[in-house]
C-alpha atoms as a PDB file:
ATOM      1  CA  UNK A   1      10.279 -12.779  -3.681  1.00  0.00           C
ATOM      2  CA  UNK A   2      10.608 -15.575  -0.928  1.00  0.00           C
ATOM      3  CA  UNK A   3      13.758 -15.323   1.786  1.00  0.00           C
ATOM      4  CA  UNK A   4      15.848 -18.105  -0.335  1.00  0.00           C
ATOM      5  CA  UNK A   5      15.871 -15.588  -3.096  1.00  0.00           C
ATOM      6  CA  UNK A   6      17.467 -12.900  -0.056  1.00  0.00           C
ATOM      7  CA  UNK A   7      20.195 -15.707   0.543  1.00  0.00           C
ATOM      8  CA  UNK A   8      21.195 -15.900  -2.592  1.00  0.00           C
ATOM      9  CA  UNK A   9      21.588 -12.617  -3.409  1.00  0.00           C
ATOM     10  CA  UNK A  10      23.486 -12.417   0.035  1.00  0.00           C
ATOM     11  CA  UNK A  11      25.620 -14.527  -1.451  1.00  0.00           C
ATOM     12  CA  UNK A  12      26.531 -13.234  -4.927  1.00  0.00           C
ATOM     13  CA  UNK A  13      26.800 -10.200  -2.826  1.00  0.00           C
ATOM     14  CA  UNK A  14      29.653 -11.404  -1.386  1.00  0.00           C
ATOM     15  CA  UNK A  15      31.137 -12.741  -3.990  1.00  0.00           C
ATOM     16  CA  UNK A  16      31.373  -9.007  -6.008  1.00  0.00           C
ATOM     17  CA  UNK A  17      32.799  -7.774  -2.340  1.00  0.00           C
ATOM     18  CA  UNK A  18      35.439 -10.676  -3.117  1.00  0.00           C
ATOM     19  CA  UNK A  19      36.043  -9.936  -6.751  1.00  0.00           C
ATOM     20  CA  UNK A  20      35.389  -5.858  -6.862  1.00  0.00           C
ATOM     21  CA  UNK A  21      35.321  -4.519  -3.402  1.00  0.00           C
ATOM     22  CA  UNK A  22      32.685  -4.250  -0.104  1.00  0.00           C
ATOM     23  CA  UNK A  23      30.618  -0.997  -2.229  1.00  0.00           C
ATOM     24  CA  UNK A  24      30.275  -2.239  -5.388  1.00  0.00           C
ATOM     25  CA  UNK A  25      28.893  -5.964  -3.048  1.00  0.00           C
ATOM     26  CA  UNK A  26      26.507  -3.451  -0.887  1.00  0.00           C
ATOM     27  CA  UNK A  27      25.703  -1.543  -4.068  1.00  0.00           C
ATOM     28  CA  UNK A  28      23.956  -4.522  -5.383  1.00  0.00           C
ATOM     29  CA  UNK A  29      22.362  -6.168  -2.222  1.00  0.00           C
ATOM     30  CA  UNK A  30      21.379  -2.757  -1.013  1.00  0.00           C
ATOM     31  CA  UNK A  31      21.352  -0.194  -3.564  1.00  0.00           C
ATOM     32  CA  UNK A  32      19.705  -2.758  -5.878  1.00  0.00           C
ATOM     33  CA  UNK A  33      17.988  -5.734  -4.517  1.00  0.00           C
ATOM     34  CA  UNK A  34      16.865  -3.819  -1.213  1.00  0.00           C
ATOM     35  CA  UNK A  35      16.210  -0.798  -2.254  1.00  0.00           C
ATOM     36  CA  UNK A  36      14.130  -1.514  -5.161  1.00  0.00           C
ATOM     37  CA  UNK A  37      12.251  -3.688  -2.529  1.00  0.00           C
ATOM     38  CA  UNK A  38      12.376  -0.872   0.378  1.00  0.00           C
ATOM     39  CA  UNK A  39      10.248   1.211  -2.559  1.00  0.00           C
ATOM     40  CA  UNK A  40       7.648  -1.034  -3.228  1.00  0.00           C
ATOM     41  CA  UNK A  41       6.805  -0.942   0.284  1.00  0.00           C
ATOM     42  CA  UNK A  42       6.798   2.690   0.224  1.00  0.00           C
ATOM     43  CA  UNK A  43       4.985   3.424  -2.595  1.00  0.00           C
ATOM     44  CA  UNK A  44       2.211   0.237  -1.497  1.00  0.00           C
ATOM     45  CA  UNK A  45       2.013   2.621   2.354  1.00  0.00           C
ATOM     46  CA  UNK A  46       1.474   5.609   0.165  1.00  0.00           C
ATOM     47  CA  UNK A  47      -1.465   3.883  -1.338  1.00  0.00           C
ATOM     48  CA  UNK A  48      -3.065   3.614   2.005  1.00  0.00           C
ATOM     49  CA  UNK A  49      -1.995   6.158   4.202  1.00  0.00           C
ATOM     50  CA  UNK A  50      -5.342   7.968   3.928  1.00  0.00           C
ATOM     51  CA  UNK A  51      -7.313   4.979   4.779  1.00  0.00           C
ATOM     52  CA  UNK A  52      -7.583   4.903   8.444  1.00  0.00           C
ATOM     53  CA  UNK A  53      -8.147   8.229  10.565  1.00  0.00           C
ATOM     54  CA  UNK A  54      -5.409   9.444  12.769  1.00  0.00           C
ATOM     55  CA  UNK A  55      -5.692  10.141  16.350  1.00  0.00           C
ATOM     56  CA  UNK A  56      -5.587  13.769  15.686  1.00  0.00           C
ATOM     57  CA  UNK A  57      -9.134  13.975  13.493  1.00  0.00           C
ATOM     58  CA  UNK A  58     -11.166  16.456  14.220  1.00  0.00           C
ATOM     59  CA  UNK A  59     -14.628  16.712  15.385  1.00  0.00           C
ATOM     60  CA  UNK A  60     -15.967  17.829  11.909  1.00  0.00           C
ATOM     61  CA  UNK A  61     -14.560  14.416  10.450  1.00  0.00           C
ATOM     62  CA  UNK A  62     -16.890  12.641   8.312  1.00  0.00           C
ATOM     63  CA  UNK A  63     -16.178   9.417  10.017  1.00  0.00           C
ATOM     64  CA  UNK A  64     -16.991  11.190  13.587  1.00  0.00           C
ATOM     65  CA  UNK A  65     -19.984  12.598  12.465  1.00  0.00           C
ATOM     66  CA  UNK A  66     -21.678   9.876  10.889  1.00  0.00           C
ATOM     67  CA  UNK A  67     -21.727   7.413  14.094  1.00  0.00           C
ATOM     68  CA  UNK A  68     -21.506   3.502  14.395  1.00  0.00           C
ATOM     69  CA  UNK A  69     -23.050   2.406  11.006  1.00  0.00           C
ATOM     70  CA  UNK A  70     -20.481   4.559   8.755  1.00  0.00           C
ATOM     71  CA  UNK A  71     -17.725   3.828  10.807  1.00  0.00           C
ATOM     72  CA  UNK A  72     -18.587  -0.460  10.081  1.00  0.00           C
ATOM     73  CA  UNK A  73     -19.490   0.737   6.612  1.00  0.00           C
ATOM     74  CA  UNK A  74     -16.126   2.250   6.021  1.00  0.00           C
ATOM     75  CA  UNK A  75     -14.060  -0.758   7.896  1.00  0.00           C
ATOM     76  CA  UNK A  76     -16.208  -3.451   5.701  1.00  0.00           C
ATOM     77  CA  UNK A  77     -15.251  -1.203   2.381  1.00  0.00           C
ATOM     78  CA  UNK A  78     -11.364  -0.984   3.088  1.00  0.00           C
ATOM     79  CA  UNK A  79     -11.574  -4.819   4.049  1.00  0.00           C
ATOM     80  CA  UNK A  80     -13.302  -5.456   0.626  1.00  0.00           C
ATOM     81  CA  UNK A  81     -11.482  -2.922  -1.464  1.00  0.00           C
ATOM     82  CA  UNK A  82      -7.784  -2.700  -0.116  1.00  0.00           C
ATOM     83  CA  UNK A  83      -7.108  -6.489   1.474  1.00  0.00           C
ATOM     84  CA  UNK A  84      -4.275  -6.849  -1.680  1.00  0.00           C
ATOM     85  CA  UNK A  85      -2.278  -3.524  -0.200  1.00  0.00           C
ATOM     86  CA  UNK A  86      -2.692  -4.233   3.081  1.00  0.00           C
ATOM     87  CA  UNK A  87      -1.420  -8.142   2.537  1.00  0.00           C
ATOM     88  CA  UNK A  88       1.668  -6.927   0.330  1.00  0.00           C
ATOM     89  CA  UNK A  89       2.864  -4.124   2.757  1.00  0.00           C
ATOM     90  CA  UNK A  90       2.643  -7.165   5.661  1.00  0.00           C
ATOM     91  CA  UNK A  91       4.374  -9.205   3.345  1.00  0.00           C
ATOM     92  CA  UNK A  92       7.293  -6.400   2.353  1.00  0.00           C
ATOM     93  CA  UNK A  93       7.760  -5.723   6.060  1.00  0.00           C
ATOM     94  CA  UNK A  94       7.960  -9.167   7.159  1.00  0.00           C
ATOM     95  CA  UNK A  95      10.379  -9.680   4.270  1.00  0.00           C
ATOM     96  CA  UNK A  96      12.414  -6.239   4.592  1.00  0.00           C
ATOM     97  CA  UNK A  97      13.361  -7.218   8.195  1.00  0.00           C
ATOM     98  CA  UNK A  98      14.314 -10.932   7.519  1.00  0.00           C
ATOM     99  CA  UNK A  99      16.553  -9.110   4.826  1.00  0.00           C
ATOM    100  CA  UNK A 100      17.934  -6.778   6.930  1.00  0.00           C
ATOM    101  CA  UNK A 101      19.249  -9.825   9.121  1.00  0.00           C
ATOM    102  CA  UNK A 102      20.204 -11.460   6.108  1.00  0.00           C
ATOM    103  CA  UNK A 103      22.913  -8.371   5.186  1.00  0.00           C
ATOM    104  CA  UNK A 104      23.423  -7.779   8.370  1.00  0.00           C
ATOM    105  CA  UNK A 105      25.061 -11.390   8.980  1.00  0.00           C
ATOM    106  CA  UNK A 106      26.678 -11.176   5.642  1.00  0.00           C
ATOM    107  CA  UNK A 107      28.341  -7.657   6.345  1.00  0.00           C
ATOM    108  CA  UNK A 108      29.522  -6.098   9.069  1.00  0.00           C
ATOM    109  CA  UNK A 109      27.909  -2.615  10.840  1.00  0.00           C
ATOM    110  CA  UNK A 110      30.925  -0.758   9.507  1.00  0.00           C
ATOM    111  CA  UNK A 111      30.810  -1.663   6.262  1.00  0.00           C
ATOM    112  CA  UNK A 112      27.134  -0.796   5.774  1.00  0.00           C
ATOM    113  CA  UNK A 113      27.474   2.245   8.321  1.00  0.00           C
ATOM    114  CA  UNK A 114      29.913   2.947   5.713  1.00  0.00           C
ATOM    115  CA  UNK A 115      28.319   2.444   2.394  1.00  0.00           C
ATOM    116  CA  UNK A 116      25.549   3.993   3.356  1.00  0.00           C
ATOM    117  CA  UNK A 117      27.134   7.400   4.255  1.00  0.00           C
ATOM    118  CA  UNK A 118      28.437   7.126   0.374  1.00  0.00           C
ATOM    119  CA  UNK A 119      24.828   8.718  -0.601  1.00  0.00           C
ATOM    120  CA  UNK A 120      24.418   5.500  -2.586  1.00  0.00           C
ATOM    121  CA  UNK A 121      21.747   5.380  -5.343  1.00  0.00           C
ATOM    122  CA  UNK A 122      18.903   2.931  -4.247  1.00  0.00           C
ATOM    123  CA  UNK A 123      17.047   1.280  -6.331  1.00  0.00           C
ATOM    124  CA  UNK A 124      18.646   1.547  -9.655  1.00  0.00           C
ATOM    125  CA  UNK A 125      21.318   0.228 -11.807  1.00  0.00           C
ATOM    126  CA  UNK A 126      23.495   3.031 -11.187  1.00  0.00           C
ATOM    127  CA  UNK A 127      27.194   1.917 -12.175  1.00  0.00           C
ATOM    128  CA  UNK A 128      29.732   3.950 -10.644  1.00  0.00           C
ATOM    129  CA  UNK A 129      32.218   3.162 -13.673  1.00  0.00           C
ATOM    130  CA  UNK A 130      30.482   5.410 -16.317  1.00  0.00           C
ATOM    131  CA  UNK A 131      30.404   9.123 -15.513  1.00  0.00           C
ATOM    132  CA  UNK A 132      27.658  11.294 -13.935  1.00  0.00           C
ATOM    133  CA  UNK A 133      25.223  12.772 -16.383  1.00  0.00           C
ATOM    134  CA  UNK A 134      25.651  16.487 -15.653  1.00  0.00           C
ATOM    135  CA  UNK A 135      22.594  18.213 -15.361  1.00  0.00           C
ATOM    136  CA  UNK A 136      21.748  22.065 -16.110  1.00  0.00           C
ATOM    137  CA  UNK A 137      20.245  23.640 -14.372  1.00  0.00           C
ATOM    138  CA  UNK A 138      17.397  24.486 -16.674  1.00  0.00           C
ATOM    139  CA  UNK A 139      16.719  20.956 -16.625  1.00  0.00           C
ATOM    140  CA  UNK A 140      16.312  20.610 -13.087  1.00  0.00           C
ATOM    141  CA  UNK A 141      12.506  20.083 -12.517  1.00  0.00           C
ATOM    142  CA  UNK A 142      10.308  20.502  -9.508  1.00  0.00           C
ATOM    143  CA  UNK A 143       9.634  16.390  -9.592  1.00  0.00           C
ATOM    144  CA  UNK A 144      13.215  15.808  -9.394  1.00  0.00           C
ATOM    145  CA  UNK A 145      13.568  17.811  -6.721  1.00  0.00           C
ATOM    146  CA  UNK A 146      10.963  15.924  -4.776  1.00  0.00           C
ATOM    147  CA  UNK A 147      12.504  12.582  -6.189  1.00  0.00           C
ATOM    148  CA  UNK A 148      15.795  13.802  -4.792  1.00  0.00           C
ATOM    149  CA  UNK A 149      14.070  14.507  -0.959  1.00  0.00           C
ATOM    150  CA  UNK A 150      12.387  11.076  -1.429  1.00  0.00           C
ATOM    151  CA  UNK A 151      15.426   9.120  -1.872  1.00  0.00           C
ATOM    152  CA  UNK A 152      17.273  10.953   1.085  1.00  0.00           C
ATOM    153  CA  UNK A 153      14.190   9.698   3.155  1.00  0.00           C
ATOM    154  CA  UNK A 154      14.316   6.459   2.231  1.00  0.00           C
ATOM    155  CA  UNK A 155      18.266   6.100   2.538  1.00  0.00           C
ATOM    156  CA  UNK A 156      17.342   7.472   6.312  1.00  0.00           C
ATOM    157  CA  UNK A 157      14.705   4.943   7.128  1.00  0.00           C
ATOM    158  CA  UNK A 158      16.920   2.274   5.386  1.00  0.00           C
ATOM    159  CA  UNK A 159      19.947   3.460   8.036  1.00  0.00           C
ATOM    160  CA  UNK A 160      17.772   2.789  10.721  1.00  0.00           C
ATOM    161  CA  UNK A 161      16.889  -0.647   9.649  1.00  0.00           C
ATOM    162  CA  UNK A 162      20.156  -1.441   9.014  1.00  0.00           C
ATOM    163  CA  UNK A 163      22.264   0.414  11.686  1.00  0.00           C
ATOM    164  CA  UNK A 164      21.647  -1.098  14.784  1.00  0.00           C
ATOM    165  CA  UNK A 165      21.768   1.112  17.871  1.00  0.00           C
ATOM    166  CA  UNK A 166      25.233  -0.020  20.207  1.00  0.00           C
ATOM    167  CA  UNK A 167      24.748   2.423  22.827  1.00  0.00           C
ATOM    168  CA  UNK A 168      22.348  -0.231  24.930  1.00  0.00           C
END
């Protein structure tokens, strides 16, 4: 997806705030278009999160004991093996932020501040016409526990994209 693509859903996001109300306009240029681009970054981190040591590794680390040659050994196989990941999550972030801007000039602080305090399902085609599937608890799995947890944590690091501080 290229930032034209971000402007124009900007502005058929505007035009369902027109026709059904501000939600159901954030619900597609956030809770859709977004979000579903918010969790491809994710999930593309996830796949390298364990690539490069912390600053907290200990002293029996692999990569501390093995000196200069493993270290360049390691850095040349990540280079050769993960440059695709690491290009798409630069690409994601560099396009996440420009669309940040982009719904941030199309709607006001408020009215995301507000949407997003709705508990809004990201990433989905969730239509807030046809009733909530009610589930049982018998049904209620571990995994959609964690998928639950997930989605709070990404509507949190979404809020702080989108919610600009205006105490400075």
């Amino acid at each position: 997806m290229e930032f034209e693509q971000v402007q124009e859903y900007c502005k058929e996001a505007q035009e369902i705030a027109e026709r059904a109300g501000t939600h159901a306009g954030l619900s597609f240029l956030i809770g859709e278009k977004f979000g579903v681009n918010f969790g491809l970054l994710r999930k593309a981190r996830r796949k390298l999160q364990f690539l490069y040591p912390n600053d907290n590794m200990s002293e029996e680390h692999p990569l501390n004991q093995g000196g200069r040659a493993l270290k360049m050994s390691y850095a040349m196989t990540v280079q050769e093996h993960y440059s695709g990941p690491l290009e798409q999550v630069k690409h994601l972030e560099s396009l996440l932020a420009d669309f940040a801007k982009a719904i941030l000039a199309t709607f006001s602080q408020d009215e995301i501040k507000n949407y997003l305090e709705s508990s809004p399902n990201l990433g989905s085609d969730y239509d807030p016409q046809e009733p909530a599937e009610i589930e049982s608890e018998a049904t209620f799995s571990v995994d959609d526990l964690l998928l639950e947890a997930e989605g709070i944590l990404a509507l949190e690091d979404i809020k702080k994209l989108l919610l600009q501080d205006n105490s400075n």
